[in-house]
PDB file of N, CA and C in Angstrom:
ATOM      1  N   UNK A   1       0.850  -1.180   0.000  1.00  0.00           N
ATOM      2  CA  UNK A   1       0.000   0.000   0.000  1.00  0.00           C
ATOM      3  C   UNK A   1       0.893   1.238   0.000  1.00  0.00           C
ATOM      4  N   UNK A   2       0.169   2.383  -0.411  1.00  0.00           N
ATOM      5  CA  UNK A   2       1.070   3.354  -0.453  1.00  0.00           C
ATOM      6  C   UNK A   2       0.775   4.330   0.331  1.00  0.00           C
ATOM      7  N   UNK A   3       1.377   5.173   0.777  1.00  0.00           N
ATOM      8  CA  UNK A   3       1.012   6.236   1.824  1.00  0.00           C
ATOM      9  C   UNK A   3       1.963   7.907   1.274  1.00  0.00           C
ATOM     10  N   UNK A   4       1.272   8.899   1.765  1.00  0.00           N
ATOM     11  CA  UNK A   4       1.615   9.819   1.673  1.00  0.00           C
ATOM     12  C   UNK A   4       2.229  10.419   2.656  1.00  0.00           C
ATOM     13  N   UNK A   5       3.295  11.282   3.101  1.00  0.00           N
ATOM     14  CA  UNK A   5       3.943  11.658   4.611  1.00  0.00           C
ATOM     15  C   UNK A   5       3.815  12.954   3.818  1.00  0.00           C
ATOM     16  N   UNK A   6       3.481  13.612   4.885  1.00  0.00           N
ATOM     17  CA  UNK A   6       3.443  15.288   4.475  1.00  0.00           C
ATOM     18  C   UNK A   6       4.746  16.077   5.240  1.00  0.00           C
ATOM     19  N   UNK A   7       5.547  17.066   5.621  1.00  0.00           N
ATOM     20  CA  UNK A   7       6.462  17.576   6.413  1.00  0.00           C
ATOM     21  C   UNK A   7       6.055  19.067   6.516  1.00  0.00           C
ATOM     22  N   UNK A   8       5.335  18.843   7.485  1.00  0.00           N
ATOM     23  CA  UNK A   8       4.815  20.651   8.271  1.00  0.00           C
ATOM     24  C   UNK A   8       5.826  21.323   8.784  1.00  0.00           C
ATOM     25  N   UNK A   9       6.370  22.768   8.371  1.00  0.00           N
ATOM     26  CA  UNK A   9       7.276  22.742   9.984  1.00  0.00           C
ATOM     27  C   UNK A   9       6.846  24.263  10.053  1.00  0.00           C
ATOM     28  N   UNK A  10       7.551  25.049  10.746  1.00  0.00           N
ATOM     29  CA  UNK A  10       7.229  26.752  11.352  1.00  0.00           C
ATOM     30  C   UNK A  10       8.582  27.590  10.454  1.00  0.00           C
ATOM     31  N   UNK A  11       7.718  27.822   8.911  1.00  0.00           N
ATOM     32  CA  UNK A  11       8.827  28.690   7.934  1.00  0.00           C
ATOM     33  C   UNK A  11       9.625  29.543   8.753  1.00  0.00           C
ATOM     34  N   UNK A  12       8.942  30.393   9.508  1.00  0.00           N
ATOM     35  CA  UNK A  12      10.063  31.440   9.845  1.00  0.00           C
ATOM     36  C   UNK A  12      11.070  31.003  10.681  1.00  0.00           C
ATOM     37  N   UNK A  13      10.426  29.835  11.777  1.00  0.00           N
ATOM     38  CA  UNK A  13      11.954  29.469  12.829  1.00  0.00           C
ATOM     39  C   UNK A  13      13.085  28.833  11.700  1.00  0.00           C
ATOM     40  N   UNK A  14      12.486  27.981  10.201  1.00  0.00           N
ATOM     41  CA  UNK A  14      13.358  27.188   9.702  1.00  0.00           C
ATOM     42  C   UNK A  14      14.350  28.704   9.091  1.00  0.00           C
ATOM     43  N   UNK A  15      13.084  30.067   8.248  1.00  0.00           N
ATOM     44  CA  UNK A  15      14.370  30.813   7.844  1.00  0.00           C
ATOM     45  C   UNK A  15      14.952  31.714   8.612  1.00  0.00           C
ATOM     46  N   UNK A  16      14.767  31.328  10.291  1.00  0.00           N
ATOM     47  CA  UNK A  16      16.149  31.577  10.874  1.00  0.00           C
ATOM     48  C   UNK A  16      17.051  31.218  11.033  1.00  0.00           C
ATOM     49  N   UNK A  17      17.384  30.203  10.612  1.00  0.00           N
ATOM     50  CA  UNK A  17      18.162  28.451  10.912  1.00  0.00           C
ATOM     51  C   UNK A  17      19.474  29.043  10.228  1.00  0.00           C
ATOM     52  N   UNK A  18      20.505  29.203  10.696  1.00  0.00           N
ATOM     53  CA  UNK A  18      22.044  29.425   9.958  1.00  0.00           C
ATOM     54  C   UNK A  18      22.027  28.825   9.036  1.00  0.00           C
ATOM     55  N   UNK A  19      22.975  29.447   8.046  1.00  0.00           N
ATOM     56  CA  UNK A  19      23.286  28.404   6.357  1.00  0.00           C
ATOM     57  C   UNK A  19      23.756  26.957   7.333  1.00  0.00           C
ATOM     58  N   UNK A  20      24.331  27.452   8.064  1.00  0.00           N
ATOM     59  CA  UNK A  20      24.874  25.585   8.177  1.00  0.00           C
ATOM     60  C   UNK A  20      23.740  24.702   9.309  1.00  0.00           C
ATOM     61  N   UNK A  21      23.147  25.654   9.713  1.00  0.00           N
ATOM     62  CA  UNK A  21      21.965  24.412  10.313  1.00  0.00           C
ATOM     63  C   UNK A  21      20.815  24.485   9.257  1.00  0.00           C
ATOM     64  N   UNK A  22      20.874  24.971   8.442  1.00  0.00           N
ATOM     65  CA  UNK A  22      19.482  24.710   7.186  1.00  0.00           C
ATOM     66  C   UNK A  22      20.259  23.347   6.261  1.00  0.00           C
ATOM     67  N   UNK A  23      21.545  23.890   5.838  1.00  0.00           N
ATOM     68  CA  UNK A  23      22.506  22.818   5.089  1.00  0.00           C
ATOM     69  C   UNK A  23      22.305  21.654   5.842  1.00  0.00           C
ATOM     70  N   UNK A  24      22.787  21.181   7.454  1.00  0.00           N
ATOM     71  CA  UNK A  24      22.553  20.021   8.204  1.00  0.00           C
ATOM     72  C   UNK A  24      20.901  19.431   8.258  1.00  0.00           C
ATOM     73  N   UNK A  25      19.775  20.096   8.233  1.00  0.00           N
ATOM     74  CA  UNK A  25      18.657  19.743   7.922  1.00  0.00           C
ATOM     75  C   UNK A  25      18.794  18.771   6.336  1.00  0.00           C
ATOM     76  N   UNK A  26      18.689  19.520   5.475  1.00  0.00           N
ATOM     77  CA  UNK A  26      18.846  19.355   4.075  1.00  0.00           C
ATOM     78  C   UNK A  26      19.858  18.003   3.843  1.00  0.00           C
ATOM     79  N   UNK A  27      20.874  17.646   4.584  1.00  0.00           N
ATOM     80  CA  UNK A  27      22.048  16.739   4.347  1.00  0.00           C
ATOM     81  C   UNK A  27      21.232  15.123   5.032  1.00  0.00           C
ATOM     82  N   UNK A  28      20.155  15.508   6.168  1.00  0.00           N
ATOM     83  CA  UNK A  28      20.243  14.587   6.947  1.00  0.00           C
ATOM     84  C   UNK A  28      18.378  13.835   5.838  1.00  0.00           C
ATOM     85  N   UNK A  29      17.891  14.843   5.492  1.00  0.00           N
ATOM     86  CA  UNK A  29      16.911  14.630   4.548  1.00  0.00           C
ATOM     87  C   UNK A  29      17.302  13.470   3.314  1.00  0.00           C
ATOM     88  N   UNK A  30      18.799  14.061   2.438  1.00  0.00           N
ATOM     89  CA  UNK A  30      19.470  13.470   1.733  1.00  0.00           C
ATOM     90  C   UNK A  30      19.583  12.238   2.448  1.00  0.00           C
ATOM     91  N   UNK A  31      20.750  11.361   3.381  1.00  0.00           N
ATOM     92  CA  UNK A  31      20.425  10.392   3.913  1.00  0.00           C
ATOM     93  C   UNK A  31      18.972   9.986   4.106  1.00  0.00           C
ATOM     94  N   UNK A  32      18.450  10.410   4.420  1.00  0.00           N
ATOM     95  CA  UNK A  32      17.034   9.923   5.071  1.00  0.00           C
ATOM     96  C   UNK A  32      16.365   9.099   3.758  1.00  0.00           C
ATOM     97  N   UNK A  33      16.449  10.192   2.558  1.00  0.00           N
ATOM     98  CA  UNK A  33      16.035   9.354   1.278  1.00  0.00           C
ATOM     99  C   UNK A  33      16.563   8.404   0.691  1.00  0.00           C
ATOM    100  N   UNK A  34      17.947   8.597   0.739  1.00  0.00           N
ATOM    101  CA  UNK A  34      19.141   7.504   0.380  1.00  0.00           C
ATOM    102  C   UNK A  34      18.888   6.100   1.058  1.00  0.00           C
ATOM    103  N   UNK A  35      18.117   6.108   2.849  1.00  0.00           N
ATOM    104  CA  UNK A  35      17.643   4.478   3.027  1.00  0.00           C
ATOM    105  C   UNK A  35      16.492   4.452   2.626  1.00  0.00           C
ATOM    106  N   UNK A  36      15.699   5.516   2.169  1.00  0.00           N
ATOM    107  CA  UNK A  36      14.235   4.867   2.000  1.00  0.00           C
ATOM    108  C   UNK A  36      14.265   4.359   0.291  1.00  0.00           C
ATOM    109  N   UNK A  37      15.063   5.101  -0.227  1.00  0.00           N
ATOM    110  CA  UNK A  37      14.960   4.105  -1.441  1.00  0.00           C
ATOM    111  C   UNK A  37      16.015   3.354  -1.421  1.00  0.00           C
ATOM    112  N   UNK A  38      16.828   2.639  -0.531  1.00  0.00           N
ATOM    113  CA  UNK A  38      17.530   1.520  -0.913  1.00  0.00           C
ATOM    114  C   UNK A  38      16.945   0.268  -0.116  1.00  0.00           C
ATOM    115  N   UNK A  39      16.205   0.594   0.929  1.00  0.00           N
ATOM    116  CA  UNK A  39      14.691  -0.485   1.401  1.00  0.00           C
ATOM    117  C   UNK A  39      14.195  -0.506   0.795  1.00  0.00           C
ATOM    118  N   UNK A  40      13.582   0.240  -0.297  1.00  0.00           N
ATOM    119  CA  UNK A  40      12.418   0.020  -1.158  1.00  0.00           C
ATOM    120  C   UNK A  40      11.142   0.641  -0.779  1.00  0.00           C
ATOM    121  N   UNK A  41      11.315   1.294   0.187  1.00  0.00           N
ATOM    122  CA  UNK A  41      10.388   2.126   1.187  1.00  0.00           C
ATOM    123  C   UNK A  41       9.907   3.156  -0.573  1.00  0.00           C
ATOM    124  N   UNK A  42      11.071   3.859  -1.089  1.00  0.00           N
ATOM    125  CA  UNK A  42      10.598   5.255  -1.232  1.00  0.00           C
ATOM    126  C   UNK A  42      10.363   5.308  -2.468  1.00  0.00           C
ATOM    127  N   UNK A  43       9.041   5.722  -3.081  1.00  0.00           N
ATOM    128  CA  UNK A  43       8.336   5.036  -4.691  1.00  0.00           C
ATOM    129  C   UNK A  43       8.582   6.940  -5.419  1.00  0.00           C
ATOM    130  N   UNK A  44       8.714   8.311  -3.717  1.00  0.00           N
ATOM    131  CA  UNK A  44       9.039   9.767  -4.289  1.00  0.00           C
ATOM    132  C   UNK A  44       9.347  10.342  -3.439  1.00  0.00           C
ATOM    133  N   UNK A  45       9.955  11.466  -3.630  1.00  0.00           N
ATOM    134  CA  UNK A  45       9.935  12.652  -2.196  1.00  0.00           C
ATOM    135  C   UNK A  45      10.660  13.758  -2.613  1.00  0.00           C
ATOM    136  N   UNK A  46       9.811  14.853  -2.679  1.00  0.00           N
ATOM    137  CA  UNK A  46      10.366  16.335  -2.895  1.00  0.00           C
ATOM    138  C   UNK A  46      10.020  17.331  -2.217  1.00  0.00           C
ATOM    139  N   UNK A  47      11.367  17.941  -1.878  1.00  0.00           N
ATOM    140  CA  UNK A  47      11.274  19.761  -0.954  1.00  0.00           C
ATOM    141  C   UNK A  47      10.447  20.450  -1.692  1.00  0.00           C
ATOM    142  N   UNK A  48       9.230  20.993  -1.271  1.00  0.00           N
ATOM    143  CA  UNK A  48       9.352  22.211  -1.813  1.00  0.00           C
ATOM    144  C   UNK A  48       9.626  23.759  -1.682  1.00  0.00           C
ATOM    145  N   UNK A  49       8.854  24.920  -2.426  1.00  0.00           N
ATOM    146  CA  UNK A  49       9.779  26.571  -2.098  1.00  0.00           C
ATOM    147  C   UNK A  49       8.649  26.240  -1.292  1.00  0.00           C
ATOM    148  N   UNK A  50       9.283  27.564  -0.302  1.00  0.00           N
ATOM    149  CA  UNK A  50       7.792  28.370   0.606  1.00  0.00           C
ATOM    150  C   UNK A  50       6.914  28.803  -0.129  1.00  0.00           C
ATOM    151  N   UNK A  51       5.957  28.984   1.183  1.00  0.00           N
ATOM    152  CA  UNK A  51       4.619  28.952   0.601  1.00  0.00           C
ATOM    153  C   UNK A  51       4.530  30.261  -0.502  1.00  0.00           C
ATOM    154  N   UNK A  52       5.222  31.332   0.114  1.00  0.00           N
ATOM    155  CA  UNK A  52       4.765  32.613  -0.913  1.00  0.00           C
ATOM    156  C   UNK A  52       5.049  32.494  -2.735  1.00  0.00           C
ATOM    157  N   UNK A  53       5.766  31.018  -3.086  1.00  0.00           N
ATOM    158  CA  UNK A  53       5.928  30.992  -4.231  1.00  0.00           C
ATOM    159  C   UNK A  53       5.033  30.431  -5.043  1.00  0.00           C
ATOM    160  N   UNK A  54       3.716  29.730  -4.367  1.00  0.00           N
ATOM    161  CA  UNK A  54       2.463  28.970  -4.776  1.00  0.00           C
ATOM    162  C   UNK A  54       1.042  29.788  -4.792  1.00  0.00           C
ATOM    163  N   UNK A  55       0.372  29.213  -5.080  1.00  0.00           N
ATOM    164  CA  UNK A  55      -0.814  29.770  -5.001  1.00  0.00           C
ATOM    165  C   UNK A  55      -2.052  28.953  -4.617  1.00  0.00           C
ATOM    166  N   UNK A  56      -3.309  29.386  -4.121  1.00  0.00           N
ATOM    167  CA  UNK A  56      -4.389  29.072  -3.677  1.00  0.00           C
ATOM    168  C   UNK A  56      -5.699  28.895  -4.807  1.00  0.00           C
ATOM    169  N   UNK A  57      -6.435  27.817  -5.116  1.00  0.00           N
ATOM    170  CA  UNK A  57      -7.456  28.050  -6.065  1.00  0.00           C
ATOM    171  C   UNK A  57      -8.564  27.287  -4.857  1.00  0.00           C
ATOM    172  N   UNK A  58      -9.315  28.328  -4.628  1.00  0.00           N
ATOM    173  CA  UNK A  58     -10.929  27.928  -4.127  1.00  0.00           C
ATOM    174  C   UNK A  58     -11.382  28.283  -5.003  1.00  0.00           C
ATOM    175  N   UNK A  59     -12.177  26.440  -4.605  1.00  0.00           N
ATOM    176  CA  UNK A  59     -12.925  25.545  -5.577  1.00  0.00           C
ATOM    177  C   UNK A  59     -14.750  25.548  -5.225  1.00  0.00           C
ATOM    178  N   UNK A  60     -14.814  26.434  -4.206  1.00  0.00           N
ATOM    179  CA  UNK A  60     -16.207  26.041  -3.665  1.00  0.00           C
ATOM    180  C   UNK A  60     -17.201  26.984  -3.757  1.00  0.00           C
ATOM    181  N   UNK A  61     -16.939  27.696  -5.027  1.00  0.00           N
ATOM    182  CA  UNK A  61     -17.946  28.988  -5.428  1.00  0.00           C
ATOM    183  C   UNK A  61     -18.104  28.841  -6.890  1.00  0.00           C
ATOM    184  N   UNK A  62     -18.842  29.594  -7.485  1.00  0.00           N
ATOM    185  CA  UNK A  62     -19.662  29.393  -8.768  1.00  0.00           C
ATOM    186  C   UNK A  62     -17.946  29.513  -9.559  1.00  0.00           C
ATOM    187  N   UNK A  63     -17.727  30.398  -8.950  1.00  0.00           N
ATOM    188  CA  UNK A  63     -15.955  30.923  -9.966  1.00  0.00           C
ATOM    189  C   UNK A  63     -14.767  30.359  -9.386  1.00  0.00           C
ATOM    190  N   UNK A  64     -13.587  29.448  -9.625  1.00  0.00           N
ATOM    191  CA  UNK A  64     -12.443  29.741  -9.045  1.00  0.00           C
ATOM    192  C   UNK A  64     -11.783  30.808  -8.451  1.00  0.00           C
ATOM    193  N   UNK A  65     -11.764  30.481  -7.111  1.00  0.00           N
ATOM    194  CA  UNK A  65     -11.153  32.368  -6.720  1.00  0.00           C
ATOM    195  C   UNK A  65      -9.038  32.067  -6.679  1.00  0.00           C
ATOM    196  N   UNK A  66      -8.571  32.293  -7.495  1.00  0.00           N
ATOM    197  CA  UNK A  66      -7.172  32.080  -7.205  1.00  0.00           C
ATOM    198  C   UNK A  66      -6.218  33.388  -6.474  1.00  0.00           C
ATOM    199  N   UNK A  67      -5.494  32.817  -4.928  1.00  0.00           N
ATOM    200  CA  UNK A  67      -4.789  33.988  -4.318  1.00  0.00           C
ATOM    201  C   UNK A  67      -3.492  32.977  -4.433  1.00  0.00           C
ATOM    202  N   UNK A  68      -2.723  34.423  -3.932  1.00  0.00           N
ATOM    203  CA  UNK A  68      -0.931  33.796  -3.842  1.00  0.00           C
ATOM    204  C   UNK A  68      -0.869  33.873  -2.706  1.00  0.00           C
ATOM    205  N   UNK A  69       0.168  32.530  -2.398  1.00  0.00           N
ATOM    206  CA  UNK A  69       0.990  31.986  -1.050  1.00  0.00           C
ATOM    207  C   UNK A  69       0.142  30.610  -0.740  1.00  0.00           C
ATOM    208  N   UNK A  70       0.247  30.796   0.628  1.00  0.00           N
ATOM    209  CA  UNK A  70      -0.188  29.303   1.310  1.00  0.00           C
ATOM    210  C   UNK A  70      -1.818  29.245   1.192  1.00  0.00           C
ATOM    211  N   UNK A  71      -2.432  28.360   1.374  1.00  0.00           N
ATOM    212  CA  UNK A  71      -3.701  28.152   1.471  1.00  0.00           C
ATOM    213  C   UNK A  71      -4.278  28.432   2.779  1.00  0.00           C
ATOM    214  N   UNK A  72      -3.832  28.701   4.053  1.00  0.00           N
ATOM    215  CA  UNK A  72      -3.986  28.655   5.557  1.00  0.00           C
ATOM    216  C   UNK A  72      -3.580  29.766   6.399  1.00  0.00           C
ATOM    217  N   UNK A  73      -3.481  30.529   7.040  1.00  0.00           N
ATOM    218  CA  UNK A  73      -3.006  31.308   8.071  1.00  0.00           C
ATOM    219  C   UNK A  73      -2.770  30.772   8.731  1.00  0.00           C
ATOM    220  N   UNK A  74      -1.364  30.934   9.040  1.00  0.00           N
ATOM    221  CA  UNK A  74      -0.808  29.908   9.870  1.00  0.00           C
ATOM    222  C   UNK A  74       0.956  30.425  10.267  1.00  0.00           C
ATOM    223  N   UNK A  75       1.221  29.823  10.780  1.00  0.00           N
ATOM    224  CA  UNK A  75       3.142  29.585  10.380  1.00  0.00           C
ATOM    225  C   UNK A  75       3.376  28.867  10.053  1.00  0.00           C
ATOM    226  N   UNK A  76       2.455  26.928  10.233  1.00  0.00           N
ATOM    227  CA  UNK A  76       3.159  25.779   9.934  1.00  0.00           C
ATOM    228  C   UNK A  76       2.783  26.090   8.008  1.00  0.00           C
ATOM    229  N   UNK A  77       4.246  25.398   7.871  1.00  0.00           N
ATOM    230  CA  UNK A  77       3.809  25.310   6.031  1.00  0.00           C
ATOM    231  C   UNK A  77       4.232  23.698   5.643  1.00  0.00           C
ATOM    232  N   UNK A  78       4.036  23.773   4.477  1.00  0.00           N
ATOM    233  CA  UNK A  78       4.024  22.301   4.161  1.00  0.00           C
ATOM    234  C   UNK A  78       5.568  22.194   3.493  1.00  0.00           C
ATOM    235  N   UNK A  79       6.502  21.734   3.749  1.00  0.00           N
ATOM    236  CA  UNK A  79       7.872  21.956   3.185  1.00  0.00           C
ATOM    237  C   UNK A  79       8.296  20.684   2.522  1.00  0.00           C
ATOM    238  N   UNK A  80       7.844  19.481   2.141  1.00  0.00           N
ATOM    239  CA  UNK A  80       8.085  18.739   1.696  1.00  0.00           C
ATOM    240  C   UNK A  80       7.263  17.451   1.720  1.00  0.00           C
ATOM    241  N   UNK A  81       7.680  16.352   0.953  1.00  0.00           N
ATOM    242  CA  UNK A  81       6.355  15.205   0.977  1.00  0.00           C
ATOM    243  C   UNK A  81       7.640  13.948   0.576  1.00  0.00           C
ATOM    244  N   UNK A  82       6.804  12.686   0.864  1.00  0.00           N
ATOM    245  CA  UNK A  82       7.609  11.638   0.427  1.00  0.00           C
ATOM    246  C   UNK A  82       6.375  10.483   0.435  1.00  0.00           C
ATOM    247  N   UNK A  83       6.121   9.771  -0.928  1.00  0.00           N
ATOM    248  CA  UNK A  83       5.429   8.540  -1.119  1.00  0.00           C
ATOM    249  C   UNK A  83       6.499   7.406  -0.779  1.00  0.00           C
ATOM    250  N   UNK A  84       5.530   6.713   0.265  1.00  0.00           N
ATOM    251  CA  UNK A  84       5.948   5.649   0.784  1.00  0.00           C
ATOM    252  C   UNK A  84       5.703   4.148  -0.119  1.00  0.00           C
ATOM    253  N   UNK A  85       6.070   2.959  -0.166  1.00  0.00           N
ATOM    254  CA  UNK A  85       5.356   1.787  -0.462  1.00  0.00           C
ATOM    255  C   UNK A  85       5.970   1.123   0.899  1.00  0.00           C
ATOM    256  N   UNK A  86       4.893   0.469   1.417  1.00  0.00           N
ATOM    257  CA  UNK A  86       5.085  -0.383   2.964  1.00  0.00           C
ATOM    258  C   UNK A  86       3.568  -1.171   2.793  1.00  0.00           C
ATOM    259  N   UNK A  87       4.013  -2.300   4.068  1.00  0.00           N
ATOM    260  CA  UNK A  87       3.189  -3.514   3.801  1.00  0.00           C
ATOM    261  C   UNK A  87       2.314  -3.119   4.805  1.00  0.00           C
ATOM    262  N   UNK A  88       2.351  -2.223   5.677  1.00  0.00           N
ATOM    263  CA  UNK A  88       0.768  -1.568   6.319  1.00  0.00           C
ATOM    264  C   UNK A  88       1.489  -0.087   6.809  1.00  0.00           C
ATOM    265  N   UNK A  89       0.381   0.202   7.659  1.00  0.00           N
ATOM    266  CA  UNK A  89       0.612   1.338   8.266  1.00  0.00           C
ATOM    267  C   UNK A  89       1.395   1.063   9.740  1.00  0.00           C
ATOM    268  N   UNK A  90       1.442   0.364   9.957  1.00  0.00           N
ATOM    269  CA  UNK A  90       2.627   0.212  11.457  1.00  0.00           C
ATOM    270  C   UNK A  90       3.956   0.607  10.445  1.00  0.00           C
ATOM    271  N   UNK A  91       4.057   0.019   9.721  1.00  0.00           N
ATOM    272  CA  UNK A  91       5.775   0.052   8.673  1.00  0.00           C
ATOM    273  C   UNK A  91       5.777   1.377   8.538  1.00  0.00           C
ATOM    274  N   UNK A  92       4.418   1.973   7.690  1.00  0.00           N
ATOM    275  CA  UNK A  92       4.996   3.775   7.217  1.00  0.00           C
ATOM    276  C   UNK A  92       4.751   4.386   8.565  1.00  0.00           C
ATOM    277  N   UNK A  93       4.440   4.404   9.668  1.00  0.00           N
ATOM    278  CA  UNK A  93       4.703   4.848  10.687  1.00  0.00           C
ATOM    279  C   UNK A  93       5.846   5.066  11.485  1.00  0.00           C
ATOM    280  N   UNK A  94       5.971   3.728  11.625  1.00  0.00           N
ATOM    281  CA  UNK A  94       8.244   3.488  11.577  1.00  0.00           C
ATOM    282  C   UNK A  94       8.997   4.125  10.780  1.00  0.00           C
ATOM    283  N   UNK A  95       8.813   4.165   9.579  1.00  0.00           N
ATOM    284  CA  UNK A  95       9.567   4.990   8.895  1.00  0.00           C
ATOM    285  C   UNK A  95       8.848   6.736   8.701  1.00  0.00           C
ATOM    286  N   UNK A  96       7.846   6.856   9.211  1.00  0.00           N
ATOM    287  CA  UNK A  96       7.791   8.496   9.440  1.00  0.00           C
ATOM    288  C   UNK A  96       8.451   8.853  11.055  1.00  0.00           C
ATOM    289  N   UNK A  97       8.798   8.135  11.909  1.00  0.00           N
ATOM    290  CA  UNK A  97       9.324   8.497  13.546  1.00  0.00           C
ATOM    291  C   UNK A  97      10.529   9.125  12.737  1.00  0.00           C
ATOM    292  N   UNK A  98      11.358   8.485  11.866  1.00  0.00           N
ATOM    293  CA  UNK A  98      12.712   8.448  11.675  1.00  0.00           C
ATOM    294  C   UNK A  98      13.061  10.113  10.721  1.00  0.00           C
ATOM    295  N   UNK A  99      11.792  10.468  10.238  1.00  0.00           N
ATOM    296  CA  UNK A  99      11.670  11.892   9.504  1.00  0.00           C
ATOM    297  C   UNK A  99      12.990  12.547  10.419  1.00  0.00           C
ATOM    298  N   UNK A 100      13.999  13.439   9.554  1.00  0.00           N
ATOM    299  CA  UNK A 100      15.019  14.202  10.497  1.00  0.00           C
ATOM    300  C   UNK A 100      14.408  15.214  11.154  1.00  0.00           C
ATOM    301  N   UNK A 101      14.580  16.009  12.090  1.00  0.00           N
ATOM    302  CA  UNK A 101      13.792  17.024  12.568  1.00  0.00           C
ATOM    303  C   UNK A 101      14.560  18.001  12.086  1.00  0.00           C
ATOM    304  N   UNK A 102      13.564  19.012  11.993  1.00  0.00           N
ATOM    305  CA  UNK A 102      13.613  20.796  11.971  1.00  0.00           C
ATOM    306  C   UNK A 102      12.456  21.603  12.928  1.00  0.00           C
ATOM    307  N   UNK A 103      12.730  22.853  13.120  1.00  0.00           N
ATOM    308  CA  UNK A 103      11.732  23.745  13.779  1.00  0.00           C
ATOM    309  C   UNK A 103      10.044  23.320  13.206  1.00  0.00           C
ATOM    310  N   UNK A 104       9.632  23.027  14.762  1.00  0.00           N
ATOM    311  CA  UNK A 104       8.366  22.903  14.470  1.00  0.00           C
ATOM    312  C   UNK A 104       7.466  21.445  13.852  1.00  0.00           C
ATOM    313  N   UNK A 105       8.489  20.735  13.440  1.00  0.00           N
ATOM    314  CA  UNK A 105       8.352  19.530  12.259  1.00  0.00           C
ATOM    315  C   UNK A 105       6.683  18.651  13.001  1.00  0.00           C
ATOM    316  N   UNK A 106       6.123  18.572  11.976  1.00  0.00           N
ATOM    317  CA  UNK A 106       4.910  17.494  12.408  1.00  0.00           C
ATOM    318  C   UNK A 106       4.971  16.937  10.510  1.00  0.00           C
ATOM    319  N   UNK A 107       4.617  15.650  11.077  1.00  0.00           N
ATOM    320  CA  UNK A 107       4.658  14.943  10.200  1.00  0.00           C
ATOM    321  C   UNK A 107       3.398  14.242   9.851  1.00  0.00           C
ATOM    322  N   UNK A 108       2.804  14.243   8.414  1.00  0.00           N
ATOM    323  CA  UNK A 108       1.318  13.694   8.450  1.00  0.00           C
ATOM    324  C   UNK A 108       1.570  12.526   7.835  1.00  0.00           C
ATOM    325  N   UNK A 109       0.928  11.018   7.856  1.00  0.00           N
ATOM    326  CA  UNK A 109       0.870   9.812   7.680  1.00  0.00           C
ATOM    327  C   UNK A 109      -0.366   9.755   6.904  1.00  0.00           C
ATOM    328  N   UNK A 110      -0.493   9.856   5.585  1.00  0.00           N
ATOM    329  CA  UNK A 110      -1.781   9.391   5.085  1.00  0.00           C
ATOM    330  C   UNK A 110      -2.098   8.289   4.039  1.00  0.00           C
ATOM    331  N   UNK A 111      -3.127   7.181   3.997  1.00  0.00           N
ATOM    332  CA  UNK A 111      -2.962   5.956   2.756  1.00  0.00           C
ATOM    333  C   UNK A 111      -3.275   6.878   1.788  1.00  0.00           C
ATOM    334  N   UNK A 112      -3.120   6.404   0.757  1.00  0.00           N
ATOM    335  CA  UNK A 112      -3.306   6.650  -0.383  1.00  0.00           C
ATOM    336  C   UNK A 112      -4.254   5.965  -1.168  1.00  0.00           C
ATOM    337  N   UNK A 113      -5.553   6.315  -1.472  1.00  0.00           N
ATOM    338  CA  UNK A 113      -6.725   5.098  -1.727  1.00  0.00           C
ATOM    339  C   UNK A 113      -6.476   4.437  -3.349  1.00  0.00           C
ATOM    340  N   UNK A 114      -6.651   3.125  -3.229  1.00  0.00           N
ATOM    341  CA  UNK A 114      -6.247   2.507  -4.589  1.00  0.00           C
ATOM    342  C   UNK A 114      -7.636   2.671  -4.860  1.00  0.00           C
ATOM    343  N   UNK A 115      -7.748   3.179  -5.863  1.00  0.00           N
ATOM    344  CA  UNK A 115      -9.144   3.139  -6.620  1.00  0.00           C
ATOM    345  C   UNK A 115      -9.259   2.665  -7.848  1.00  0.00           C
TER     346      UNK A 115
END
């Protein structure tokens, strides 16, 4: 089965983070992917920019309303994702504990419905 891991964390504590503790985040990510695809764990996984480089389309009015940045008021942003393949959810659970940390980090665990 496949699962989705989302990586929340608090943009502004991360862009306070020194070049070399943003670099040590970023390095330990690198490893992190390097075992999940040599288990066979990891089927994808990409950083993305902050939120202010995306945009918002609400979908729940006669018109698309499209704004720029994040979709939420908030601080947590969504900074990255990784598709899992694991033989249940205890497995992608184990392998989301092991997510490296940064400021703020919550990590979301979701299946992915085979339809």
């Amino acid at each position: 089965m496949k699962y989705l891991l989302l990586l929340h964390g608090d943009a502004d504590a991360e862009a306070a983070l020194s070049d070399a503790e943003r670099r040590a985040v970023v390095d330990e990510h690198i490893r992190f992917s390097r075992e999940l695809r040599e288990s066979g764990a990891m089927v994808m996984g990409e950083a993305l920019e902050p939120p202010p480089a995306g945009r918002s389309i609400r979908l729940d009015g006669a018109e698309p309303i499209v704004t720029d940045g994040p979709f939420l008021e908030g601080k947590e942003a969504l900074g990255g994702f990784y598709v899992l393949e694991c033989s249940s959810l205890d497995e992608a659970t184990d392998l989301a504990r092991r997510v490296p940390r940064s400021p703020g980090l919550v990590a979301q665990l979701l299946p992915i419905a085979d339809l």
